[in-house]
Each structure stands twice: as structure tokens, then as C-alpha cells.
C-alpha atoms as a PDB file:
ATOM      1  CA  UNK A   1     -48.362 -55.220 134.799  1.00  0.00           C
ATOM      2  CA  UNK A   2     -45.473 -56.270 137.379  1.00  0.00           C
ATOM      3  CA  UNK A   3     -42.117 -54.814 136.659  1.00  0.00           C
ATOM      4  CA  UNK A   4     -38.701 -56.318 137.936  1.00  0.00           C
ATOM      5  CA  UNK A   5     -36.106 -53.894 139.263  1.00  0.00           C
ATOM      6  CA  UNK A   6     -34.432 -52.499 135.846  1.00  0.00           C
ATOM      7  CA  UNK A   7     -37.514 -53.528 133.557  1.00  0.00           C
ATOM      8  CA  UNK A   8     -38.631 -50.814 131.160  1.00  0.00           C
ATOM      9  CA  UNK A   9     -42.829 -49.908 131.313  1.00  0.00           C
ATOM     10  CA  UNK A  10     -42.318 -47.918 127.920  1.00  0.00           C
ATOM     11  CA  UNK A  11     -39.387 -46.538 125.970  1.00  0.00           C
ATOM     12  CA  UNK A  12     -38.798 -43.200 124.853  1.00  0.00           C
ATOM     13  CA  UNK A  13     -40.102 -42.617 121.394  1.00  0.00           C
ATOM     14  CA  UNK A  14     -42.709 -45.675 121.509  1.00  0.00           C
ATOM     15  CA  UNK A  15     -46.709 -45.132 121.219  1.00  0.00           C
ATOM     16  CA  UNK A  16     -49.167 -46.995 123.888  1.00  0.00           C
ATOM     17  CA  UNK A  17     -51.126 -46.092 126.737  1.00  0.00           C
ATOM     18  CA  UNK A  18     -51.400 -44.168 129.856  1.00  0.00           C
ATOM     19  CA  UNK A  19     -50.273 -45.907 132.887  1.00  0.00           C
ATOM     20  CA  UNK A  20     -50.995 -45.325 136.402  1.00  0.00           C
ATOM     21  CA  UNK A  21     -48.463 -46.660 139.287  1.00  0.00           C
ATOM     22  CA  UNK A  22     -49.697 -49.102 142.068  1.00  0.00           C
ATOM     23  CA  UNK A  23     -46.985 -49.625 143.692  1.00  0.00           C
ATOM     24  CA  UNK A  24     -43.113 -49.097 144.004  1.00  0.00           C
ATOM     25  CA  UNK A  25     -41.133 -46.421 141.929  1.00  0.00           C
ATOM     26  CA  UNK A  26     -40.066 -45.514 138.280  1.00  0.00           C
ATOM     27  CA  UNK A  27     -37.236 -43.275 137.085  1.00  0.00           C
ATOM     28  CA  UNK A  28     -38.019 -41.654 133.965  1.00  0.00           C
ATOM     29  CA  UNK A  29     -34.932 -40.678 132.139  1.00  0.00           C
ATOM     30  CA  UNK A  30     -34.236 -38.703 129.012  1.00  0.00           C
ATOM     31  CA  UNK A  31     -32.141 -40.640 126.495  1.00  0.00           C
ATOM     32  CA  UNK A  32     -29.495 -38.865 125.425  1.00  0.00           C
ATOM     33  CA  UNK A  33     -25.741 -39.555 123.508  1.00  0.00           C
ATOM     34  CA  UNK A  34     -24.224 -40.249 126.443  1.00  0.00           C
ATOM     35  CA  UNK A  35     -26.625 -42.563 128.312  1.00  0.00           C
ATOM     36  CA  UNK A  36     -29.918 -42.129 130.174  1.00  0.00           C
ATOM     37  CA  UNK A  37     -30.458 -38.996 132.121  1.00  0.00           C
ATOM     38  CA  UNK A  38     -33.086 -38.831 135.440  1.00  0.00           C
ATOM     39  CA  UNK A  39     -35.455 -36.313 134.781  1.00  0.00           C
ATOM     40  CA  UNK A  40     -38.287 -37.616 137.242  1.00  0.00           C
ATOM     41  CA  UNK A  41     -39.025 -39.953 139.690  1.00  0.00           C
ATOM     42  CA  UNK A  42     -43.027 -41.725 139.994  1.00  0.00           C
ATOM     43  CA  UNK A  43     -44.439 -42.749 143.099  1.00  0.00           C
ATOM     44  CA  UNK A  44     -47.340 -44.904 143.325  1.00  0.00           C
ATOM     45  CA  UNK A  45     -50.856 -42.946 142.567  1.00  0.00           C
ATOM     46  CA  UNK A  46     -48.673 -41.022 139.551  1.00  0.00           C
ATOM     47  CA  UNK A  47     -49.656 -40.657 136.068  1.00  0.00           C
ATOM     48  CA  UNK A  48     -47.068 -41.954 133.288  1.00  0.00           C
ATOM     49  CA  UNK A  49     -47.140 -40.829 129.756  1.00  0.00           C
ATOM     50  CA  UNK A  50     -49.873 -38.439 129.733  1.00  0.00           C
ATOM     51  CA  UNK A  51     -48.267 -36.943 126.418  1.00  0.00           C
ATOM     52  CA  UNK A  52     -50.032 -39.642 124.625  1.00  0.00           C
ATOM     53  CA  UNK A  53     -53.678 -37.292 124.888  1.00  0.00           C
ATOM     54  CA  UNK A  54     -51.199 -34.640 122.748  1.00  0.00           C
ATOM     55  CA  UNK A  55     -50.815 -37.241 120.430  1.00  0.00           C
ATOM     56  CA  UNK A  56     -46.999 -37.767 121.153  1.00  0.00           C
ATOM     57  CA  UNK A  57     -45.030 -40.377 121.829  1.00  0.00           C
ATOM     58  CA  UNK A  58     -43.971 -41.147 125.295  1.00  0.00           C
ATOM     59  CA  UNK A  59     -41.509 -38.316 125.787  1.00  0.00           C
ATOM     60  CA  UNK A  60     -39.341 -40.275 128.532  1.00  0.00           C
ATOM     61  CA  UNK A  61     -38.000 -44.164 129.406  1.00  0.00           C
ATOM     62  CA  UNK A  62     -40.107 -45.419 132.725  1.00  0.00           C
ATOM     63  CA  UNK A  63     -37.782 -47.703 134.330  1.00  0.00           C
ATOM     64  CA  UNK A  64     -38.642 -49.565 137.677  1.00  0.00           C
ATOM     65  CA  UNK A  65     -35.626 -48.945 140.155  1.00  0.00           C
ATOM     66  CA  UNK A  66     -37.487 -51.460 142.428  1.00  0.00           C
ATOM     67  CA  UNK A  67     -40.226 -54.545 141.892  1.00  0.00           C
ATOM     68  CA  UNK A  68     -43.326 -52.224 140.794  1.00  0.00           C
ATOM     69  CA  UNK A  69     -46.817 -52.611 139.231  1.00  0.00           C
ATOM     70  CA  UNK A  70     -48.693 -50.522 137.380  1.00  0.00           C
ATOM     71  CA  UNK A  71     -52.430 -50.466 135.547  1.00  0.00           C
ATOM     72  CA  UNK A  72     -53.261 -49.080 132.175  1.00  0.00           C
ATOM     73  CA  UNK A  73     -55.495 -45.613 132.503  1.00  0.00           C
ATOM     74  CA  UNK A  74     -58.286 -46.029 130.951  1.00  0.00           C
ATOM     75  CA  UNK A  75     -59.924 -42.920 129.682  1.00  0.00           C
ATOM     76  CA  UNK A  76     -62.497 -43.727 127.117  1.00  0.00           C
ATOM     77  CA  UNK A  77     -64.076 -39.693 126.728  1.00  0.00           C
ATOM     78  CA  UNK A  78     -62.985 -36.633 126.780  1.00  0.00           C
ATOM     79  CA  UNK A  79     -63.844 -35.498 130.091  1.00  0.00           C
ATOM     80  CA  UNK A  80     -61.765 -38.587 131.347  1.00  0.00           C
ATOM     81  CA  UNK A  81     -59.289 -37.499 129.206  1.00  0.00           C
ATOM     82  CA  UNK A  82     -59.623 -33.465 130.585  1.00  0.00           C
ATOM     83  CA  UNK A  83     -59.503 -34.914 134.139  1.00  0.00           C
ATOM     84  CA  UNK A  84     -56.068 -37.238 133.994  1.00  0.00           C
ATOM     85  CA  UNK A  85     -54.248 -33.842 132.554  1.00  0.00           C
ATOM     86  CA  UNK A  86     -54.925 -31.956 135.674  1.00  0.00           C
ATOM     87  CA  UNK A  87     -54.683 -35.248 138.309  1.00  0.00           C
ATOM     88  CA  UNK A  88     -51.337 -35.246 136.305  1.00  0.00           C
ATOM     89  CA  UNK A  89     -50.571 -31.388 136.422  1.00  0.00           C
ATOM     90  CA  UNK A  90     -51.317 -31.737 140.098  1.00  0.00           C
ATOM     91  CA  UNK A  91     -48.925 -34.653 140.345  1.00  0.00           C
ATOM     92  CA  UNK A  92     -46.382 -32.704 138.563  1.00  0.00           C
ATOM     93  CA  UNK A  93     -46.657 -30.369 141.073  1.00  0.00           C
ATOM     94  CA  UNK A  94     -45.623 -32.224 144.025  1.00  0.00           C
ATOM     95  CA  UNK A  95     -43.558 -34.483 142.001  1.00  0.00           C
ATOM     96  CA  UNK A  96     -41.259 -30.913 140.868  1.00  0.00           C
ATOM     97  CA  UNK A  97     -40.885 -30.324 144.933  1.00  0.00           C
ATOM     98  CA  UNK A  98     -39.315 -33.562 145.374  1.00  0.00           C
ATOM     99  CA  UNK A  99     -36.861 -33.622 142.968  1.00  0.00           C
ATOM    100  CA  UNK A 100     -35.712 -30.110 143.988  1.00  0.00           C
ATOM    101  CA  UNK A 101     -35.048 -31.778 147.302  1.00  0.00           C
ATOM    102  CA  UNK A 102     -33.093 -34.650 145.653  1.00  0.00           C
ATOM    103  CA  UNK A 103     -31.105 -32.593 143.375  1.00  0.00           C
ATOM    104  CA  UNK A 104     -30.386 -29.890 145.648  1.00  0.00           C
ATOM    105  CA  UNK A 105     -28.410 -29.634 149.074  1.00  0.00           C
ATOM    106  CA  UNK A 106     -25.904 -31.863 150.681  1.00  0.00           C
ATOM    107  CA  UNK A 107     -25.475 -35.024 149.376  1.00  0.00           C
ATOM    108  CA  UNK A 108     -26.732 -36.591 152.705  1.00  0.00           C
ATOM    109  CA  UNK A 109     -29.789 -34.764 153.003  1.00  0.00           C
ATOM    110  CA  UNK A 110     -31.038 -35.621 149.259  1.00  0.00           C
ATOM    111  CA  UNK A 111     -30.156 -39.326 149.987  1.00  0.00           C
ATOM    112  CA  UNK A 112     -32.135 -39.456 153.037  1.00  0.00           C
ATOM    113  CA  UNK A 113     -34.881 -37.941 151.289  1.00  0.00           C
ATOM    114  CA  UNK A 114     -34.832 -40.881 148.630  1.00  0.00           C
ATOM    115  CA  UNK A 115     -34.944 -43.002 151.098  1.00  0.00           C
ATOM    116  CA  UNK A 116     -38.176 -41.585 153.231  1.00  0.00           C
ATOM    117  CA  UNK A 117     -39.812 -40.906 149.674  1.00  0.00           C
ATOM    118  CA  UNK A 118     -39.355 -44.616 148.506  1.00  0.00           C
ATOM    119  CA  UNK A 119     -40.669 -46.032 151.817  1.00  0.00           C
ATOM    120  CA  UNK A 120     -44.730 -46.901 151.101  1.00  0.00           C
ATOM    121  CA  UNK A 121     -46.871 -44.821 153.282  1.00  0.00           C
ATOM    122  CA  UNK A 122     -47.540 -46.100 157.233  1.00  0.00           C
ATOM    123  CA  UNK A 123     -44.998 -49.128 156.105  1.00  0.00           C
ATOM    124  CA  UNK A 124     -41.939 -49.433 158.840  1.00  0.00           C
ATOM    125  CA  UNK A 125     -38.540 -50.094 157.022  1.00  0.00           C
ATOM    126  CA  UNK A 126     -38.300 -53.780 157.546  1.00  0.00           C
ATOM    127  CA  UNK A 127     -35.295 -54.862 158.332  1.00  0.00           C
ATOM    128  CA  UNK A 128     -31.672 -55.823 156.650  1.00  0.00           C
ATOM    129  CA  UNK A 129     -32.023 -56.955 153.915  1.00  0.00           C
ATOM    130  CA  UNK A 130     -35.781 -56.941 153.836  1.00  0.00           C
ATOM    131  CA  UNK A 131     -37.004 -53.604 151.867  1.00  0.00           C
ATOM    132  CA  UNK A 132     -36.745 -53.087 148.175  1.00  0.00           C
ATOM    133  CA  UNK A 133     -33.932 -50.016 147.664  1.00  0.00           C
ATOM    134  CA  UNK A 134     -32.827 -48.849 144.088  1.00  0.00           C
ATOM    135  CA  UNK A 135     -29.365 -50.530 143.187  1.00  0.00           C
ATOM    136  CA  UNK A 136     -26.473 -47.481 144.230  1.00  0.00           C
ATOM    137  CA  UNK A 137     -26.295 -46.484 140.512  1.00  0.00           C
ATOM    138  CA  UNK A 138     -29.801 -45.533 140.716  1.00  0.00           C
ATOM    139  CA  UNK A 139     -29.540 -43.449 143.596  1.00  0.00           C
ATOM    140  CA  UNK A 140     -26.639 -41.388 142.413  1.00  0.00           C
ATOM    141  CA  UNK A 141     -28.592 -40.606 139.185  1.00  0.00           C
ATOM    142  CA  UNK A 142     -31.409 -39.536 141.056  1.00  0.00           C
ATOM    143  CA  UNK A 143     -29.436 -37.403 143.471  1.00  0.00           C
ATOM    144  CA  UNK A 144     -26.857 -36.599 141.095  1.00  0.00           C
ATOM    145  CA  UNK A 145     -23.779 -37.925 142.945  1.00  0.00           C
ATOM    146  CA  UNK A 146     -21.499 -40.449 142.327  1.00  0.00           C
ATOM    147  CA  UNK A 147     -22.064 -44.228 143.065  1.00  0.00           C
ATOM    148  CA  UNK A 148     -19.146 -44.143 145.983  1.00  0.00           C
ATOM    149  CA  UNK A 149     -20.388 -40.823 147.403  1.00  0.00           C
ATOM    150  CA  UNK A 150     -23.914 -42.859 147.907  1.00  0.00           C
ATOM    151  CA  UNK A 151     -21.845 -46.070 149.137  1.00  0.00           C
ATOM    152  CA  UNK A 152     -20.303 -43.835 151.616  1.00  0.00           C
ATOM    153  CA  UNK A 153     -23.084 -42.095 152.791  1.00  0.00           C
ATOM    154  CA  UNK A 154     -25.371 -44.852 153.487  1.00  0.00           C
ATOM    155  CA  UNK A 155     -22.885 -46.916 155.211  1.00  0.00           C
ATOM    156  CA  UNK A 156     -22.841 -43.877 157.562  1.00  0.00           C
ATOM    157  CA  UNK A 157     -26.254 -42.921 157.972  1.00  0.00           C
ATOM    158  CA  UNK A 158     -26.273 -47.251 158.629  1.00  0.00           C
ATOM    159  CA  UNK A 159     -23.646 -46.927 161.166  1.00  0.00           C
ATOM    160  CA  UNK A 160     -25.377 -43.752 163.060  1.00  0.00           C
ATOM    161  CA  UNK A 161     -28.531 -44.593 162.874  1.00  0.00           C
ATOM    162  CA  UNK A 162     -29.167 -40.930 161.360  1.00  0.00           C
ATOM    163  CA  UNK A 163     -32.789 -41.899 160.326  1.00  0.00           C
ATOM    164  CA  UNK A 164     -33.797 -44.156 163.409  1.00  0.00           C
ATOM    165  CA  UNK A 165     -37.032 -43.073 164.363  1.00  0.00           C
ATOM    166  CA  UNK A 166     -37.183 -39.937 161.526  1.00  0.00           C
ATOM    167  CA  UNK A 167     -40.497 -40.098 159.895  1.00  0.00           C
ATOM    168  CA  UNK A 168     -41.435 -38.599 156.000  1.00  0.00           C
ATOM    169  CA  UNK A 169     -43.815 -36.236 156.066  1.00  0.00           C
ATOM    170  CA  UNK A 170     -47.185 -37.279 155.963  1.00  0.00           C
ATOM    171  CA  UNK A 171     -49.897 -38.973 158.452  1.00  0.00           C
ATOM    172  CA  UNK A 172     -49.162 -42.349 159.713  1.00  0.00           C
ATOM    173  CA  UNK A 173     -45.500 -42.817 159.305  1.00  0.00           C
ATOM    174  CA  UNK A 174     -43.666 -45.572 161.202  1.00  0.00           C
ATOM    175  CA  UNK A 175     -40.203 -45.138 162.486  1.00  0.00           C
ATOM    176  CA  UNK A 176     -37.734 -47.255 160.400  1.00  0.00           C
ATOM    177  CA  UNK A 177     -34.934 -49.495 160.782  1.00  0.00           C
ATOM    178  CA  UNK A 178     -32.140 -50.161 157.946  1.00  0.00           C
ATOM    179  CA  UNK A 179     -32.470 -52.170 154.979  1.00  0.00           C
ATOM    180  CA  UNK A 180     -29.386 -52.812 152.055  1.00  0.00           C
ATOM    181  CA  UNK A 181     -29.106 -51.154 148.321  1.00  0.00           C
ATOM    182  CA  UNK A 182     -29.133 -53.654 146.157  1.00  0.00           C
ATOM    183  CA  UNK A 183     -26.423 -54.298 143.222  1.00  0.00           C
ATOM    184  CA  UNK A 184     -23.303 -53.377 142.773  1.00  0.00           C
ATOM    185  CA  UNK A 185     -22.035 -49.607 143.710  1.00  0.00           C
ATOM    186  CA  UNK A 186     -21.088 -48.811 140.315  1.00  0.00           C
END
């Protein structure tokens, strides 16, 4: 399945399958009185909705915050079943680190973390323009700041080149250039 930016891969509350991520990223938010709430952010490889095997409805709304695609899991036995619960305990694992790192800290430091986590693997940043970003809304609910606070910071991290030639962590990282958020910054 091929998401747009902003198109849902399951509501909160609905029954269906387990999906694994190919490619891009998916916020998965907590609906709650006053609007969605980021709880967790999938890369590709991740799990998504392994409550279903408790028999429960997906817990969260998966949400792409740029183009994504994803595959239904298919896990016909129990052993399949057993074995999906601890890839996705694992992935819950490293998935936990990361948002500790975009929820806590200065403001810049969990935005340039988005940024290095959202950038594929060995893929340089490709240019203005040229990369898929999260729209500035998105951001600042994932790093739990306010739209001009991300605005602001980017432009400056733009303007000094602050992550020319950084690299994620991980093998085979390219150094990046600057691309633009897309939408509008609030």
C-alpha cells in the first residue's frame, strides 16, 4: 500500500492487519479530546499494530508524515505470530531511544535528530527542494515544540550549514545537503 503525506494506514479503534513499513515514516498518535497526540514515530523495517495478535484493536492512528509504503504481515501460525512480538519488542526498543532523543534536550538538537532519523540509510540529502520532510506541524509534534520554534530553527541550521557533512549513526551514511519542510508552518 502507498501512502500520501497525511494519509491514515489505520485508525485508532479499527480492526485489520499487521503492517510492516517499506519505506518512509509514520507518526502514530493517540487520539485524544483535544486533537491527536505523537506517541511514536515508525521507520521503515518497523512493525505496526502488533496489538491485533492480543486481539485488540489498533491502539494508535498511523499517519504517513511523508510519501510511504507499507506491506501487510503475514503471519499465518503461531510461531510466526511468537516471532513478530519480539522483532516488534526489539523494535520498540530502539524505537523508545529515539524518541527520548526527540522529546528531550534543546530544541535544535531533537530537530536535527528528526532530520538524520528520516534520511533513508546510505541516501545523501538531495538537494532543495528535492527530499521528502514532514510538513512543520509534524515536526513540532514530534519534538514537542511549536511550529515557529521549528520554522526558526531550520532556517538556521539552513543558513549555517549546522548539519553539512554530519552523518546519523550507522554504516554507510552520506554527508547531506539541505532540502525544504513542506506545508505551511502552522
Amino acid at each position: 500500500m502507498h501512502l500520501a503525506s497525511g494519509e491514515a494506514l489505520f485508525e485508532a479503534g479499527a480492526s485489520g492487519t499487521v503492517w510492516q513499513l517499506e519505506s518512509g515514516a509514520v507518526r502514530l498518535d493517540r487520539m485524544e479530546r483535544e486533537g491527536p497526540r505523537f506517541v511514536h514515530l515508525a521507520l521503515p523495517g518497523d512493525l505496526l499494530g502488533l496489538e491485533l495478535l492480543a486481539a485488540y484493536p489498533y491502539a494508535y492512528t498511523a499517519r504517513a508524515i511523508v510519501p510511504s509504503s507499507a506491506r501487510q504481515r503475514m503471519l499465518p501460525g503461531e510461531t510466526q505470530r511468537r516471532m513478530a512480538l519480539i522483532e516488534g519488542l526489539l523494535q520498540q526498543q530502539r524505537r523508545g531511544e529515539d524518541v527520548v532523543k526527540l522529546r528531550s534536550g534543546p530544541a535544535q538538537d531533537r530537530l536535527k535528530h528528526l532530520l538524520l532519523t528520516l534520511t533513508p540509510e546510505g541516501t545523501p540529502w538531495s538537494g532543495e527542494g528535492k527530499c521528502a520532510l514532514p510538513t512543520i506541524k509534524d515536526m513540532a509534534a514530534i519534538i514537542d515544540t511549536a511550529p515557529e520554534t521549528v520554522s526558526r530553527i531550520f532556517a538556521n541550521l539552513k543558513r549555517t550549514q549546522i548539519l553539512a557533512g554530519r552523518q546519523r549513526q550507522g554504516p554507510a551514511s552520506a554527508s547531506r545537503a539541505w532540502c525544504r519542510p513542506s506545508g505551511p508552518a502552522a
